[in-house]
C-alpha atoms as a PDB file:
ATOM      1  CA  UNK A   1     194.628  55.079  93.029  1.00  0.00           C
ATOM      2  CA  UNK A   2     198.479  56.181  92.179  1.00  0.00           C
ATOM      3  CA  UNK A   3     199.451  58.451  89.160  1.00  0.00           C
ATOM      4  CA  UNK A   4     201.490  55.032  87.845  1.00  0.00           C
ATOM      5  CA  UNK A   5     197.646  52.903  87.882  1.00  0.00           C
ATOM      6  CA  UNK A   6     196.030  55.375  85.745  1.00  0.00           C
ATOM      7  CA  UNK A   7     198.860  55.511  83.094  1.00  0.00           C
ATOM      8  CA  UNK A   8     199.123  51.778  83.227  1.00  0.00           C
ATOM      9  CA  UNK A   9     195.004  51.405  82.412  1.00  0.00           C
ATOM     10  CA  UNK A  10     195.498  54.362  79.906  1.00  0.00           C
ATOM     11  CA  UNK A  11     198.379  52.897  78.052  1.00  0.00           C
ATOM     12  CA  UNK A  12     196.987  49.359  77.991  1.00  0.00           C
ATOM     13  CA  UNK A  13     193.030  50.833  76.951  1.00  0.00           C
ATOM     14  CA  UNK A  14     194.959  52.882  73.999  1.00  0.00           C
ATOM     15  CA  UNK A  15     197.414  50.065  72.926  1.00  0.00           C
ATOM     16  CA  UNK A  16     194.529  47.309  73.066  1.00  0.00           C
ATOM     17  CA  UNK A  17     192.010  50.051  70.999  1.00  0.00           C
ATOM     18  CA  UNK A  18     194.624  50.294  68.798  1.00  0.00           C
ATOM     19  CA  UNK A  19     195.041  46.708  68.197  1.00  0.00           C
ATOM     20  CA  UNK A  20     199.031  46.794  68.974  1.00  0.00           C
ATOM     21  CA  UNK A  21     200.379  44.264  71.185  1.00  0.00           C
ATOM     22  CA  UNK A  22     203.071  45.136  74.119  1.00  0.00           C
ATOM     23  CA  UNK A  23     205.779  43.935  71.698  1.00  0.00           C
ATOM     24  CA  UNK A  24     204.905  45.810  68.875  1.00  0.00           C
ATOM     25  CA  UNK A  25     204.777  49.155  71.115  1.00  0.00           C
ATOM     26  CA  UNK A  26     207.908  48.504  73.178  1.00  0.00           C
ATOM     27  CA  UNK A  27     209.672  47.969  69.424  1.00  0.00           C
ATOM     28  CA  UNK A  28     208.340  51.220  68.299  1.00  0.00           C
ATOM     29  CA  UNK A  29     209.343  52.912  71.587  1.00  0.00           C
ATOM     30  CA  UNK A  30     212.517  51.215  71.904  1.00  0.00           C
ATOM     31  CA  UNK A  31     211.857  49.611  75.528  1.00  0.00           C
ATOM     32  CA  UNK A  32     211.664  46.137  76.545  1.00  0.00           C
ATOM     33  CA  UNK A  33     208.063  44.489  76.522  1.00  0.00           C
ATOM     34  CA  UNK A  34     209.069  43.737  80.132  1.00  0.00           C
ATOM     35  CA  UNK A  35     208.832  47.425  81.246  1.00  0.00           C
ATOM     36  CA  UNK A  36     205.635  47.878  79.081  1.00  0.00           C
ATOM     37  CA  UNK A  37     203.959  45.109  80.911  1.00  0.00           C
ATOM     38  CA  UNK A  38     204.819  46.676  83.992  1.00  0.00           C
ATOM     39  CA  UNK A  39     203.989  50.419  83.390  1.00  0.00           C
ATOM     40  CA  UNK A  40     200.550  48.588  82.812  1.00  0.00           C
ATOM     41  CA  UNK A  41     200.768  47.078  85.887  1.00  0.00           C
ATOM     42  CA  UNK A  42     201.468  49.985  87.733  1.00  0.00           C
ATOM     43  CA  UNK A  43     204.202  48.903  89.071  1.00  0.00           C
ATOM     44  CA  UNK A  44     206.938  51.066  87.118  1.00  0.00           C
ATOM     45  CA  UNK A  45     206.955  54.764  87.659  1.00  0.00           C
ATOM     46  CA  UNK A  46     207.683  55.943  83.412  1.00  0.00           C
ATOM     47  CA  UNK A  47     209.419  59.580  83.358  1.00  0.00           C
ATOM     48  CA  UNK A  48     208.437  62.013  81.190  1.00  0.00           C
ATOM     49  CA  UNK A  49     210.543  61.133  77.872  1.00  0.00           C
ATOM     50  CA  UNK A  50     208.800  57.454  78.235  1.00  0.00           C
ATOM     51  CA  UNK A  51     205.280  58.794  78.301  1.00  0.00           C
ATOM     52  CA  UNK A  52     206.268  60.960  75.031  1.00  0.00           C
ATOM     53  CA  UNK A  53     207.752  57.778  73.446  1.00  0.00           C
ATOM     54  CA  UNK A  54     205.052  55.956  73.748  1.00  0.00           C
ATOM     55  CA  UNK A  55     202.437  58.204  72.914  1.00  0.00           C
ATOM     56  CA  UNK A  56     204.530  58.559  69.797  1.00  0.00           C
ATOM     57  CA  UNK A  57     204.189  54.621  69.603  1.00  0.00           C
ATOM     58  CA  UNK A  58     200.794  54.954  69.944  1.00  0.00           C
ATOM     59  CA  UNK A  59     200.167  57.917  67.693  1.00  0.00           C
ATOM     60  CA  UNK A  60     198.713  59.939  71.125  1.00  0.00           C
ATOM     61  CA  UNK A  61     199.293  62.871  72.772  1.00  0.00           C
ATOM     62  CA  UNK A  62     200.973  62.591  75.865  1.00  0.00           C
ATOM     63  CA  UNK A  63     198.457  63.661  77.909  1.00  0.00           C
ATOM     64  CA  UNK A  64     196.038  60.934  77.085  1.00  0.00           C
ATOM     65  CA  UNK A  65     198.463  58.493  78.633  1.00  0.00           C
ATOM     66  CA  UNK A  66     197.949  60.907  81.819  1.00  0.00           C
ATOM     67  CA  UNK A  67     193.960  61.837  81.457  1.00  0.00           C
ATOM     68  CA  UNK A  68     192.271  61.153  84.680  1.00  0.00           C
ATOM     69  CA  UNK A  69     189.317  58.806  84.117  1.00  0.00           C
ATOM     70  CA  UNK A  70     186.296  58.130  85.735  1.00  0.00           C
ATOM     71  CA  UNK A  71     187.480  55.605  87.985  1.00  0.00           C
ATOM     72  CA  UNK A  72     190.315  57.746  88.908  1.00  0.00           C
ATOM     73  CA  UNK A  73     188.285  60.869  89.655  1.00  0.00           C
ATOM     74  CA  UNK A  74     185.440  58.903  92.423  1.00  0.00           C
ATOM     75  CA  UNK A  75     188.663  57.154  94.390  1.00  0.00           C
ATOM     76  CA  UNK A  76     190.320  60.512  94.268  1.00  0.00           C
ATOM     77  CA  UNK A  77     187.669  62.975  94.952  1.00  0.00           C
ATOM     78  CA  UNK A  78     184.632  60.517  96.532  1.00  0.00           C
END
């Protein structure tokens, strides 16, 4: 699995856990609910300010958006 899969699935866990839809965190991170439905898609590659916007959105540290989970780690290492 790409870097862009796992911050898609980690972005749309944390948004869904925090009961926030993809409009309400695009507002808050000022980006189009387009490119949030496609970062969790995986198929938009966010630099490093968008990852710390929407953690901020998300009231996160950036690095949870980046965590490798346990999905990640068996394709990765297994």
């Amino acid at each position: 699995m790409d870097i862009r899969k796992l911050v898609g699935r980690n972005l749309s866990r944390i948004r869904k856990a925090a009961g926030l839809t993809q409009e309400v965190v695009a507002e808050r991170a000022n980006l189009s609910q387009q490119y949030v439905s496609e970062l969790e898609a995986g198929k938009r590659n966010p630099t490093v300010e968008t990852l710390q916007v929407l953690a901020q959105a998300l009231g996160v540290s950036h690095l949870d958006l980046v965590r490798p989970d346990d999905q990640f780690q068996q394709e990765n290492l297994g």
